[in-house]
N, C-alpha and C. Protein backbone atom coordinates (compact mmCIF):
# COMPACT_ATOMS: atom_id res chain seq x y z
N UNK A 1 86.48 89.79 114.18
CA UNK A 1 85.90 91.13 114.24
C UNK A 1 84.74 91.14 115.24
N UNK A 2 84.27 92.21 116.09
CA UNK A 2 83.24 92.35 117.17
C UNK A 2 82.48 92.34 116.12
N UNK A 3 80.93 92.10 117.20
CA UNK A 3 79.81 92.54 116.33
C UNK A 3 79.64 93.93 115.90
N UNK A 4 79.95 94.73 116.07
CA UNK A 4 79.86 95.88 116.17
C UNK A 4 81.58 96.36 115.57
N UNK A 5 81.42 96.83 114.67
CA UNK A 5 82.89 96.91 113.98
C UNK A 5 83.43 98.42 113.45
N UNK A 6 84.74 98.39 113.19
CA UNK A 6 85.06 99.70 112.68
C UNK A 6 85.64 99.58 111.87
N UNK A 7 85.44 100.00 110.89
CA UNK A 7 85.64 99.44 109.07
C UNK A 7 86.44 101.05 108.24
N UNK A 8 87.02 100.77 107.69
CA UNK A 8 87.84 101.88 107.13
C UNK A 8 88.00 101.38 105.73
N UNK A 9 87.27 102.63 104.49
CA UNK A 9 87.20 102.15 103.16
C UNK A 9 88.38 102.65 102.45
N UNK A 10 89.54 102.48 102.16
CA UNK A 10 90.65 103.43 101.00
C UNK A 10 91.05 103.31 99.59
N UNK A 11 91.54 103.60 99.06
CA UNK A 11 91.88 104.09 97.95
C UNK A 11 91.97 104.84 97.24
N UNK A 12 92.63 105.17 95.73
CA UNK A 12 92.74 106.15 95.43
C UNK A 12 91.54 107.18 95.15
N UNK A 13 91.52 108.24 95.13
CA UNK A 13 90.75 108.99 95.07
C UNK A 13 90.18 109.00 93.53
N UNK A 14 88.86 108.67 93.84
CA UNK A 14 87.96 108.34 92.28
C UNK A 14 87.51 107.01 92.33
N UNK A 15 87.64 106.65 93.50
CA UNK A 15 87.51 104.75 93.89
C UNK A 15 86.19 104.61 93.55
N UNK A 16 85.09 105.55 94.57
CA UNK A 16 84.21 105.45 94.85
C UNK A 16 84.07 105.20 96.76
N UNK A 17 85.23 106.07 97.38
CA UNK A 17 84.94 105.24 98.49
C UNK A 17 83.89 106.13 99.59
N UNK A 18 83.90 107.71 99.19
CA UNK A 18 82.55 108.16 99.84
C UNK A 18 80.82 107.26 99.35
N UNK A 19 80.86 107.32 98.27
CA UNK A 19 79.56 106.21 97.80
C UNK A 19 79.60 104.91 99.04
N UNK A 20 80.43 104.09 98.95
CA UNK A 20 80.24 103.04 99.47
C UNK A 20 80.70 102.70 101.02
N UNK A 21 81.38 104.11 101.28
CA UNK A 21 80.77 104.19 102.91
C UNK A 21 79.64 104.48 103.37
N UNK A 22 78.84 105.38 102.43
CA UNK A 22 77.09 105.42 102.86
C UNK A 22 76.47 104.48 102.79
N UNK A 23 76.97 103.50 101.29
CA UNK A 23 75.98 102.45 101.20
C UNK A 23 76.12 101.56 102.33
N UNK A 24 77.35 101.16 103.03
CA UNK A 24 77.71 100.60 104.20
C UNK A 24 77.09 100.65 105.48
N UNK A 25 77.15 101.92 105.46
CA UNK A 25 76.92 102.69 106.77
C UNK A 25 74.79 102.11 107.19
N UNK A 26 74.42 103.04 105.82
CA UNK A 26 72.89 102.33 105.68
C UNK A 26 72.47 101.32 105.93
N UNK A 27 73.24 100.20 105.19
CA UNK A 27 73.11 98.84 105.57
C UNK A 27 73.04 98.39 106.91
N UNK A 28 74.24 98.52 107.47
CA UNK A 28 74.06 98.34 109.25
C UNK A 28 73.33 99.12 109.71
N UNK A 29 73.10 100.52 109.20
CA UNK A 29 71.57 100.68 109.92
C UNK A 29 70.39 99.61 109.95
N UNK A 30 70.50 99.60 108.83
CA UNK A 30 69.25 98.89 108.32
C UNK A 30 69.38 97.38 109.12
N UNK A 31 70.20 96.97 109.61
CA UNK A 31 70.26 95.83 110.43
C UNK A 31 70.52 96.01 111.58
N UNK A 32 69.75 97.37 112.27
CA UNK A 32 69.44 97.59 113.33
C UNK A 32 70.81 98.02 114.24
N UNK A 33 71.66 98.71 113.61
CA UNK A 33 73.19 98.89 114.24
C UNK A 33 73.57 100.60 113.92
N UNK A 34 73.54 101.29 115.20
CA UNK A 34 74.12 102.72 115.39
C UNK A 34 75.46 102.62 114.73
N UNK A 35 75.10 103.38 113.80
CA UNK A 35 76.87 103.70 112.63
C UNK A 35 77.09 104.92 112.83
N UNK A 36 78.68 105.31 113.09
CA UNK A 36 78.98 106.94 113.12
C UNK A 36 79.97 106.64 111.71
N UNK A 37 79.48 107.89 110.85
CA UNK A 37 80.53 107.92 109.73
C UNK A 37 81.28 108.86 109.82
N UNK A 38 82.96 108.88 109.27
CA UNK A 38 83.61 109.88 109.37
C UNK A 38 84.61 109.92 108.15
N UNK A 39 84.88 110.93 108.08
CA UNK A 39 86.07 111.21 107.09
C UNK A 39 87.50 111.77 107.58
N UNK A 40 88.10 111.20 107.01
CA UNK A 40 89.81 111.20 107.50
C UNK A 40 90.92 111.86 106.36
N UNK A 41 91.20 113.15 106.62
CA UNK A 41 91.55 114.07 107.50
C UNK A 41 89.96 114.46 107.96
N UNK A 42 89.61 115.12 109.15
CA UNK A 42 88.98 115.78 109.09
C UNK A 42 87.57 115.84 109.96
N UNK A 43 86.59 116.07 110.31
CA UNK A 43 85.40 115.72 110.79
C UNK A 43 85.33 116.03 112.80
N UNK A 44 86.08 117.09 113.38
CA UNK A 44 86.34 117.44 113.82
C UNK A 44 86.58 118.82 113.74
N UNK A 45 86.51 119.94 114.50
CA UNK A 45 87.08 121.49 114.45
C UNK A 45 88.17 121.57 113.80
N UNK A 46 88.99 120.74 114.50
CA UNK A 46 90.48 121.37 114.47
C UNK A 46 90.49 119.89 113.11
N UNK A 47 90.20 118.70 113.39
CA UNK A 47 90.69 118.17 111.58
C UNK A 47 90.41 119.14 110.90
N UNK A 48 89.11 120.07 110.76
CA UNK A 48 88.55 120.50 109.44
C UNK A 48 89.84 121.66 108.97
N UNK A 49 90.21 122.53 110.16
CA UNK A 49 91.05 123.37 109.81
C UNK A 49 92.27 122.58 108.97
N UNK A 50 92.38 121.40 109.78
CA UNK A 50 93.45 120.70 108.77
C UNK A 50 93.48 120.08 107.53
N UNK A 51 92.43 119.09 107.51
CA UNK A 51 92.23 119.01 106.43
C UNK A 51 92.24 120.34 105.56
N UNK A 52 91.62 121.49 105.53
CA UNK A 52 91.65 122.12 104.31
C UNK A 52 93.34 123.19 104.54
N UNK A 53 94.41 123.13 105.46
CA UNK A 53 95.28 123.23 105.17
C UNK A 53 96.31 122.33 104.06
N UNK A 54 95.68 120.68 104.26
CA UNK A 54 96.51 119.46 103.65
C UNK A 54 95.98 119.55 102.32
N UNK A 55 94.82 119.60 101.80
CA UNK A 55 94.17 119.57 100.54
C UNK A 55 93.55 120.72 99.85
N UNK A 56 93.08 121.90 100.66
CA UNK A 56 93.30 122.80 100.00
C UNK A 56 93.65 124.35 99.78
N UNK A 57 94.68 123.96 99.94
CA UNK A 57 95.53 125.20 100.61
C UNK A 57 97.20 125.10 99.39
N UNK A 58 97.72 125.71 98.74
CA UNK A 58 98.58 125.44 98.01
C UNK A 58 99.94 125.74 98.51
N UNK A 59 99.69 125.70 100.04
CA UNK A 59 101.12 125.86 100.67
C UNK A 59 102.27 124.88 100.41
N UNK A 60 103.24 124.99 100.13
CA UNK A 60 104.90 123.92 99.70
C UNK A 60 104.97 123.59 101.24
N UNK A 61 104.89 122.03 101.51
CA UNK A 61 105.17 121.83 103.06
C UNK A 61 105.96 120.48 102.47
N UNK A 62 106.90 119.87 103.65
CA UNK A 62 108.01 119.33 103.60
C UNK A 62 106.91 117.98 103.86
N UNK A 63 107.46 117.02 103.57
CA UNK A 63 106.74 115.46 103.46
C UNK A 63 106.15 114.80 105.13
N UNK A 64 107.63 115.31 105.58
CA UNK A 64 107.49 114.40 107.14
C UNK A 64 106.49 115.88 107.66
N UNK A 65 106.15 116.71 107.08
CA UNK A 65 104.71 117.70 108.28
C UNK A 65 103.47 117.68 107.64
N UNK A 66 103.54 117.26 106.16
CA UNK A 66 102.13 116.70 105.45
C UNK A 66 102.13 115.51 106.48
N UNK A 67 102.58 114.29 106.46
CA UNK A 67 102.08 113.42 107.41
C UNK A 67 101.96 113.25 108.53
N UNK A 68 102.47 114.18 109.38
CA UNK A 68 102.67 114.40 110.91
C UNK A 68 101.09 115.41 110.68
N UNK A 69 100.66 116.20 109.93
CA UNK A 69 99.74 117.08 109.80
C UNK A 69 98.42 115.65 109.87
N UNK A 70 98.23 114.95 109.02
CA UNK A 70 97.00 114.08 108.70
C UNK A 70 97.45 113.22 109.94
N UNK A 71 98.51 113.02 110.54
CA UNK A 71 98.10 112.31 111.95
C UNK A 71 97.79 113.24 112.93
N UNK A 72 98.07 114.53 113.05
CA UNK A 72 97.63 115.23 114.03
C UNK A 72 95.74 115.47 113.73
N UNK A 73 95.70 115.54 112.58
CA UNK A 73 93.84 115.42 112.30
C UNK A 73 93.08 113.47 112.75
N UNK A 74 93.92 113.12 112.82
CA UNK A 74 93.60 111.77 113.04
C UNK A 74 93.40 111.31 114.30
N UNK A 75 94.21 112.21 115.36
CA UNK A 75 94.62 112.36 116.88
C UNK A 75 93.08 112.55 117.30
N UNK A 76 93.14 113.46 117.08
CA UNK A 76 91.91 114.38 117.39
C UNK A 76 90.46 113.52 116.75
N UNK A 77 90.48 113.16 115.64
CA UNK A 77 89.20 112.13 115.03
C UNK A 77 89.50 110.83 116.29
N UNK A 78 89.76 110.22 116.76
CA UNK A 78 90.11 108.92 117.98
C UNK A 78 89.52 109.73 118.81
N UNK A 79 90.04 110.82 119.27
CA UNK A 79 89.90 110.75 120.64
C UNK A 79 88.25 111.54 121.06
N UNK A 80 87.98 112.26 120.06
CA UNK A 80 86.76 113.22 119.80
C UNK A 80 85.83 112.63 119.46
N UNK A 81 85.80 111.67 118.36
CA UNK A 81 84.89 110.54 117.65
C UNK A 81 84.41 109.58 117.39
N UNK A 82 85.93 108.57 117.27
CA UNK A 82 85.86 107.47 116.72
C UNK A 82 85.56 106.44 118.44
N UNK A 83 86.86 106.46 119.11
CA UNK A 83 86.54 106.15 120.21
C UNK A 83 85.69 106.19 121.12
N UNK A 84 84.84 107.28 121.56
CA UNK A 84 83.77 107.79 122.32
C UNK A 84 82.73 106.57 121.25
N UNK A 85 82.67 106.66 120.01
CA UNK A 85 81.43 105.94 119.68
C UNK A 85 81.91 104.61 119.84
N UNK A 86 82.97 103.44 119.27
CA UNK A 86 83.27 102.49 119.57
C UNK A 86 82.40 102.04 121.22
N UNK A 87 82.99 103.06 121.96
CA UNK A 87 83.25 102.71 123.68
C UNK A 87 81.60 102.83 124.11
N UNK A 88 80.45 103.16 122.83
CA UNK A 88 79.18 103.64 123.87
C UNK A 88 78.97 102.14 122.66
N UNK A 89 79.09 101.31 122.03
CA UNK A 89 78.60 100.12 121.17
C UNK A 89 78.29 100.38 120.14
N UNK A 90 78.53 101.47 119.95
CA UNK A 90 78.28 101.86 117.81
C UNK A 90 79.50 101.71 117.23
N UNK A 91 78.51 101.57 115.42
CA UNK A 91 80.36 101.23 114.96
C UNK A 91 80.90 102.01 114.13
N UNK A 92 81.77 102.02 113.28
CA UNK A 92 81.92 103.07 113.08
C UNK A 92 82.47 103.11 111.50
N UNK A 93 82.35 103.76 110.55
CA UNK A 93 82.84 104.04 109.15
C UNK A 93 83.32 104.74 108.55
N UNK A 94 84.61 104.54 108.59
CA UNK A 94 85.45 105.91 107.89
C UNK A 94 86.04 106.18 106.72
N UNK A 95 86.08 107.40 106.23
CA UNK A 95 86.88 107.14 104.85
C UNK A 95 87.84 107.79 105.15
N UNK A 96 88.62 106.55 105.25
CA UNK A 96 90.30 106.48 105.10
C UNK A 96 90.54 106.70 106.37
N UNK A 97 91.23 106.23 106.65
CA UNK A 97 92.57 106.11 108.11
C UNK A 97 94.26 105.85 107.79
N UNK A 98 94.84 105.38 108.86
CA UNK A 98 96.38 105.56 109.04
C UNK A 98 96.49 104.73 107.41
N UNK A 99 96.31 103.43 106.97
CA UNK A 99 96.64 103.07 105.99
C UNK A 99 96.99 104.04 104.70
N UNK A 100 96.44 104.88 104.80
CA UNK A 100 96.21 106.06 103.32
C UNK A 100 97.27 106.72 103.84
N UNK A 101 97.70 107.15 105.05
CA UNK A 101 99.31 107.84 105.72
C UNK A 101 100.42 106.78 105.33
N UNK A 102 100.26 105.71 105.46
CA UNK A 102 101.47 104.73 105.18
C UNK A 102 101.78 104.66 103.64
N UNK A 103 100.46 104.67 103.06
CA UNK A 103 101.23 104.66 101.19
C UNK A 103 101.10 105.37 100.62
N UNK A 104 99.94 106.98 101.02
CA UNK A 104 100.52 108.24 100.39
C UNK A 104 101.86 109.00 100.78
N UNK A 105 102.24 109.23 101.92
CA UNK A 105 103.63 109.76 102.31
C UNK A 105 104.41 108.51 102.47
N UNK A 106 104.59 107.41 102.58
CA UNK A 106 105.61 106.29 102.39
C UNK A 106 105.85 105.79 101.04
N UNK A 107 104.77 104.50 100.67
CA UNK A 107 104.99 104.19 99.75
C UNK A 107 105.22 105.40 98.39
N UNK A 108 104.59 105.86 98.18
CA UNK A 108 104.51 106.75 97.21
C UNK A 108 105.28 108.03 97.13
N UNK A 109 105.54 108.71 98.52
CA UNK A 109 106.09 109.98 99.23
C UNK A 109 107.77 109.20 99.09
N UNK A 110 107.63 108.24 99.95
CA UNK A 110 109.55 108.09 99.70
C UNK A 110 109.50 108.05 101.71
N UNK A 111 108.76 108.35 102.27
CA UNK A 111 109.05 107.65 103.58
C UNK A 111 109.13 106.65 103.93
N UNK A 112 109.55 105.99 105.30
CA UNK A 112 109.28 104.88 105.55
C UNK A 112 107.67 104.25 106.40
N UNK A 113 107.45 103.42 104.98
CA UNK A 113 106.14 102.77 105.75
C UNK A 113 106.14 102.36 107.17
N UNK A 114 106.79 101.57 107.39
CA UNK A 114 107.15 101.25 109.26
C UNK A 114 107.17 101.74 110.49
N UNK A 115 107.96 103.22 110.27
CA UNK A 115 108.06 104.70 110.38
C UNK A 115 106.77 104.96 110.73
N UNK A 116 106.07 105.22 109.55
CA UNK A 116 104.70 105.81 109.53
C UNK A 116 103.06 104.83 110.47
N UNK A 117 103.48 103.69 109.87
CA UNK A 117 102.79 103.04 110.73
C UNK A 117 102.97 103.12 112.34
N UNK A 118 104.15 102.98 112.38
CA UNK A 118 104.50 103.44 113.96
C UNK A 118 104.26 104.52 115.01
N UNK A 119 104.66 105.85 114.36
CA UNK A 119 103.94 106.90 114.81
C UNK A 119 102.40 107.10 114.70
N UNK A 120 101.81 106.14 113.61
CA UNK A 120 100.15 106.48 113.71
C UNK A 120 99.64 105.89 114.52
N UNK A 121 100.24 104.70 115.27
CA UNK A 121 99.75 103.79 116.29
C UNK A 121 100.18 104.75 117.29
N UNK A 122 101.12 105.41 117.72
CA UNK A 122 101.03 106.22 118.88
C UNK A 122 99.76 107.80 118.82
N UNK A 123 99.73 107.70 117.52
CA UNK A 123 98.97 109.04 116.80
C UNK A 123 97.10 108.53 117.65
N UNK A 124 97.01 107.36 117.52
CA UNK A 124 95.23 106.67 117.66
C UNK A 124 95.36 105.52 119.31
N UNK A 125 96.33 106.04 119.75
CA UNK A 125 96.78 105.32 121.05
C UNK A 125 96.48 103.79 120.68
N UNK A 126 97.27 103.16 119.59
CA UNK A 126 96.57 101.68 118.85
C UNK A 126 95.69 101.31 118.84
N UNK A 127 94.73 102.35 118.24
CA UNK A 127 93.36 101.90 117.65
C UNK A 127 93.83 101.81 116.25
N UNK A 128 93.21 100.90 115.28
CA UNK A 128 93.15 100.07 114.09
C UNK A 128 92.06 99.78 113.63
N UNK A 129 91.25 100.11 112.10
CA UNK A 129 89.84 99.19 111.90
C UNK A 129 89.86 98.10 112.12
N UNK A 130 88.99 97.11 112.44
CA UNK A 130 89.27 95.48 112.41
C UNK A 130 88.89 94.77 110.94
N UNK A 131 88.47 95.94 110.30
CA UNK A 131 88.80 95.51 108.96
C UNK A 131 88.85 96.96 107.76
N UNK A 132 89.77 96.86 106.98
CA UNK A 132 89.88 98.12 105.58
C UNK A 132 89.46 97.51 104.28
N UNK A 133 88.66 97.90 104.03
CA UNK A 133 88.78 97.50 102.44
C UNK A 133 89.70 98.86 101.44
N UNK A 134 90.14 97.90 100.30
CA UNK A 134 90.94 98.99 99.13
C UNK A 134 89.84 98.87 98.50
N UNK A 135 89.68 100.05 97.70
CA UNK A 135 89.05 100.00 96.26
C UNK A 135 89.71 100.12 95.28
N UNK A 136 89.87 99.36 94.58
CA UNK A 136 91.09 98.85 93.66
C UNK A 136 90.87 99.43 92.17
N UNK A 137 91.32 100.29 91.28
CA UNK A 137 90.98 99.93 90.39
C UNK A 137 92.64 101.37 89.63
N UNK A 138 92.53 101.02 88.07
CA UNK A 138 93.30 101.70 87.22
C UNK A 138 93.26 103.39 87.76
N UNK A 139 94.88 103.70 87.59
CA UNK A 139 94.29 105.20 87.70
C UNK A 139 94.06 106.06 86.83
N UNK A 140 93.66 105.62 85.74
CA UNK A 140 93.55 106.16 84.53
C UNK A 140 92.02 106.55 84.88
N UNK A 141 91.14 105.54 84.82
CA UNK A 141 89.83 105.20 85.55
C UNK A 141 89.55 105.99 86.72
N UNK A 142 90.33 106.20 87.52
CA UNK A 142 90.56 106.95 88.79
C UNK A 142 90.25 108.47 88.50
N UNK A 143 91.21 108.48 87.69
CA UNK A 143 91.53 109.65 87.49
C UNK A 143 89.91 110.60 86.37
N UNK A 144 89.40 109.72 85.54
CA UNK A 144 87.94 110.53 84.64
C UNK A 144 86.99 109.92 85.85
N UNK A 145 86.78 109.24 86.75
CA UNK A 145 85.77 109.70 87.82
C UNK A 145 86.04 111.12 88.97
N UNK A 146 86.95 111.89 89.04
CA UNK A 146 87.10 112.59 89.58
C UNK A 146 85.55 113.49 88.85
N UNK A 147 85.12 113.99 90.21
CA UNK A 147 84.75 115.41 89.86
C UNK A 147 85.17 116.81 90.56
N UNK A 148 85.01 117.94 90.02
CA UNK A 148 85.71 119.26 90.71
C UNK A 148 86.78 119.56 89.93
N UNK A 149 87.55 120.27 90.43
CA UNK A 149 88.79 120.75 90.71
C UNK A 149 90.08 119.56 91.94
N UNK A 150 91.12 119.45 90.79
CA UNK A 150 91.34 118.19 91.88
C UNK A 150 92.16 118.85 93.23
N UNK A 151 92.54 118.61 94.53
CA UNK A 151 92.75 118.81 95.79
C UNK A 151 94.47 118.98 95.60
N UNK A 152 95.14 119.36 96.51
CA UNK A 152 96.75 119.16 96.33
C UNK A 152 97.17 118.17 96.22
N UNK A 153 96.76 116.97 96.87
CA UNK A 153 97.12 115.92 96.62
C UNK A 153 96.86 114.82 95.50
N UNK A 154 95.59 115.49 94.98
CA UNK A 154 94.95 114.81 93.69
C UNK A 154 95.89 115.32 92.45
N UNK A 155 96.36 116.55 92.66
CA UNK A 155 96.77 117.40 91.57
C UNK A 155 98.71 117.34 90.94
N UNK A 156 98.90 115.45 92.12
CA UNK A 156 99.90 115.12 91.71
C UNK A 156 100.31 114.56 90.35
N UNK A 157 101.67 114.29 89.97
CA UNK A 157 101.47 113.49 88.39
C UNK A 157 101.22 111.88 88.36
N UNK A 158 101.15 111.18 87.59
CA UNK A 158 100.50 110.06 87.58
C UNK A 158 101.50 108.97 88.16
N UNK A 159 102.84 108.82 88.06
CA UNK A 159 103.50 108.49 88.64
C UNK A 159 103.35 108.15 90.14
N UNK A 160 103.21 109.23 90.88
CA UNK A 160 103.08 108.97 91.83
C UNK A 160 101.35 108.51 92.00
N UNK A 161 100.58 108.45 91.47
CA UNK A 161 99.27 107.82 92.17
C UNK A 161 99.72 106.22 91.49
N UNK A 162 100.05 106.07 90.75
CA UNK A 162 100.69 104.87 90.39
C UNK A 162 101.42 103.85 91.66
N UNK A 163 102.36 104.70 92.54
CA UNK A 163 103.00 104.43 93.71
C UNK A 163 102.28 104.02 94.59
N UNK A 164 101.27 105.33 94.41
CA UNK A 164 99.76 104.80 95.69
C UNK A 164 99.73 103.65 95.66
N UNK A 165 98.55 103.29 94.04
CA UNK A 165 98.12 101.86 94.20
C UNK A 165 98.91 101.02 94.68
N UNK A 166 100.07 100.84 93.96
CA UNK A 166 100.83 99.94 94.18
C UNK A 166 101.35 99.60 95.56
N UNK A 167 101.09 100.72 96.04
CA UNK A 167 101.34 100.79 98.18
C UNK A 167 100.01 100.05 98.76
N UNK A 168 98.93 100.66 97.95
CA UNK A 168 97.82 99.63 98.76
C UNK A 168 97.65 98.32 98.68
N UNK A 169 98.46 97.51 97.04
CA UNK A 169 98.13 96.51 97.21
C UNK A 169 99.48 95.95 97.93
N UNK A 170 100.33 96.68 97.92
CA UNK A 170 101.24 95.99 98.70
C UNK A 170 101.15 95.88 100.25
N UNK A 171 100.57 96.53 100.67
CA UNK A 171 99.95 96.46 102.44
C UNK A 171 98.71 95.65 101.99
N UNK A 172 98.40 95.19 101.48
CA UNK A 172 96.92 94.08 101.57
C UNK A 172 97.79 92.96 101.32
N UNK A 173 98.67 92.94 100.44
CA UNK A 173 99.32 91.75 100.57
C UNK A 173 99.98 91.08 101.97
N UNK A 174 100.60 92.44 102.91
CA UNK A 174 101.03 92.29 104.22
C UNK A 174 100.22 91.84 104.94
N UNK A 175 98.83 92.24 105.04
CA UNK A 175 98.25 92.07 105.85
C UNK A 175 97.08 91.53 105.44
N UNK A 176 96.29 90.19 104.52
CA UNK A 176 95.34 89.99 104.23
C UNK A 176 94.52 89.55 105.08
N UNK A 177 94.48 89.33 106.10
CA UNK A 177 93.02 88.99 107.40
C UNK A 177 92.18 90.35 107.52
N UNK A 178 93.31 91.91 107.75
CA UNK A 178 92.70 92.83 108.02
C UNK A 178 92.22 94.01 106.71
N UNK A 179 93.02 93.65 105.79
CA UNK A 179 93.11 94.38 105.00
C UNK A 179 92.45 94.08 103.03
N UNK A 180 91.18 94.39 102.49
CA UNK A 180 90.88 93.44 101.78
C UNK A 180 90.73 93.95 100.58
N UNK A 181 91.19 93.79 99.48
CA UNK A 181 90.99 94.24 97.85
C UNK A 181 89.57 93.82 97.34
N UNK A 182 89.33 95.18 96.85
CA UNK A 182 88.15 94.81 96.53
C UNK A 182 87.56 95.80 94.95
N UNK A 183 87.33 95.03 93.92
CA UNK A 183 87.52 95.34 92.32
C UNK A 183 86.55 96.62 92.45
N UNK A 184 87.18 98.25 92.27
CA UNK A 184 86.05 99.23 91.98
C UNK A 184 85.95 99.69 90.64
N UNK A 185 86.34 98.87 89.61
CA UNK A 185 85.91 98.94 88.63
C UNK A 185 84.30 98.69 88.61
N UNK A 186 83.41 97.86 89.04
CA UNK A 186 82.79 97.06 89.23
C UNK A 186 81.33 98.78 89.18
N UNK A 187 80.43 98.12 88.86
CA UNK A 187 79.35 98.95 89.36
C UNK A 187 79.22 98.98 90.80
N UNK A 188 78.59 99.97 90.99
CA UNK A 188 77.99 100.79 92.71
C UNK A 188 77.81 99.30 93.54
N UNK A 189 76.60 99.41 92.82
CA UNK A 189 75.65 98.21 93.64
C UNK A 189 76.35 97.11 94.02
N UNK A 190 76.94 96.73 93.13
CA UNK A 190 77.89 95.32 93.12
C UNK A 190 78.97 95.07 93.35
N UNK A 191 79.60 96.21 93.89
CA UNK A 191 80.50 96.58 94.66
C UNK A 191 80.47 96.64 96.00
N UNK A 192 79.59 97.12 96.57
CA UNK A 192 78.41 97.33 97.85
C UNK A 192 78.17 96.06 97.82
N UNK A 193 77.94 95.25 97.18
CA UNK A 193 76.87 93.80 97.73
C UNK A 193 78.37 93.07 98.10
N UNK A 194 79.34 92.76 97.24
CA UNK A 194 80.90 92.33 97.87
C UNK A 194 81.13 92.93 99.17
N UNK A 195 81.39 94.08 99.18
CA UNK A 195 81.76 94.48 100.92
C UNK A 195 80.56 94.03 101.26
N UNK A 196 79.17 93.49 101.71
CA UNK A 196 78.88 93.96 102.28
C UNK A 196 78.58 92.36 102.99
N UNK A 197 78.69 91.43 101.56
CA UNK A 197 78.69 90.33 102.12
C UNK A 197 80.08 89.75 102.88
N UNK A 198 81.59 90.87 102.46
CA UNK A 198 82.84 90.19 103.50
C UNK A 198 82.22 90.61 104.81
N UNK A 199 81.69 91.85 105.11
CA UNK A 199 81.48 91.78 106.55
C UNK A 199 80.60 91.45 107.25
N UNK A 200 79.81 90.72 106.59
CA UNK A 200 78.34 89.71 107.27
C UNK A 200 79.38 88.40 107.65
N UNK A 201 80.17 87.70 106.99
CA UNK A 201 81.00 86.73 107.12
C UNK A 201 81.92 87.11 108.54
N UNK A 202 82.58 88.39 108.36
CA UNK A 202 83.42 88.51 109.92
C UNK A 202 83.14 88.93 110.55
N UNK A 203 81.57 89.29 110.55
CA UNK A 203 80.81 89.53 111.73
C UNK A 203 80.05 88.84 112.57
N UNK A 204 80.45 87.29 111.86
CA UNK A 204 79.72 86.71 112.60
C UNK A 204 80.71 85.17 113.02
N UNK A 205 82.21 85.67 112.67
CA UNK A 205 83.11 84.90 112.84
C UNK A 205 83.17 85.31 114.75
């Protein structure tokens, strides 16, 4: 991993993974390092319009244009955001990227992961975090940390967030150098001090 890294936090929704991209983000401030944070769908003009078409909007859309939709918000986050900051030496923190496209509309959706991975690499002209953490935990658990009203995609049946997990740990299993499980059962803090000590370790690999 560069010194300067681009880290992408996922999991199911109720992980905790907005919390512990700030706590992240802070941290490398705090060790003297320009962080841009972002959220995926979204954080952009045209993501924002999308995002709140994908999550909250109760339109019936066909599987392969929900995910062609969160890569077209993803297009636009690279080329508007993520990249421009990478390319000036800041790093960067997002919640959620292509991984959350591969096992919400693949694993879980019934597409093909491969498929999906493929077009998102043409989607970010093969940009990749150099490292993701999952936040791992029950979705039962998942599911009583929610707060609000849940999103379209939250407001699926349990079954399928079941699929989720089981998609994330099955791409961490694919890919364990880049991709890292990490227990969010766990309190805030001590959850935060785990990430925060994997990426002091590959940051200085």
């Amino acid at each position: 991993m560069p010194r300067v890294p681009f880290i992408s936090l996922d999991g199911l929704d109720g992980s905790g993974k907005s919390t512990q991209c700030r706590l992240l983000a802070d941290w490398l401030r705090a060790a003297g390092t320009t962080v841009v944070e972002c959220v995926d769908p979204g954080g952009t003009a045209v993501g924002d319009v999308l995002r709140d078409l994908l999550l909250h909007r109760r339109h019936q859309m066909a599987l392969p244009c929900e995910a062609l939709l969160f890569m077209a918000s993803r297009a636009q986050l690279v080329a508007e955001i993520i990249r421009p900051a990478l390319n000036a030496g800041q790093a960067v923190v997002a919640d959620r990227f292509l991984l959350a496209n591969v096992v919400y509309q693949g694993h879980a959706g019934g597409l093909e992961p491969q498929e999906i991975w493929r077009i998102g690499r043409l989607a970010t002209g093969g940009l990749e975090p150099d490292l993701t953490f999952v936040l791992d935990l029950p979705v039962e658990l998942a599911v009583q940390r929610r707060t609000g009203e849940p999103d379209r995609v939250e407001s699926r049946h349990r079954e399928f967030h079941e699929r989720v997990r089981a998609g994330f740990l099955a791409e961490a299993g694919r890919q364990p150098d880049r991709i890292r499980v990490v227990d969010a059962t766990r309190p805030a803090a001590a959850l935060h001090e785990k990430i925060r000590r994997i990426v002091q370790v590959e940051m200085t690999r």
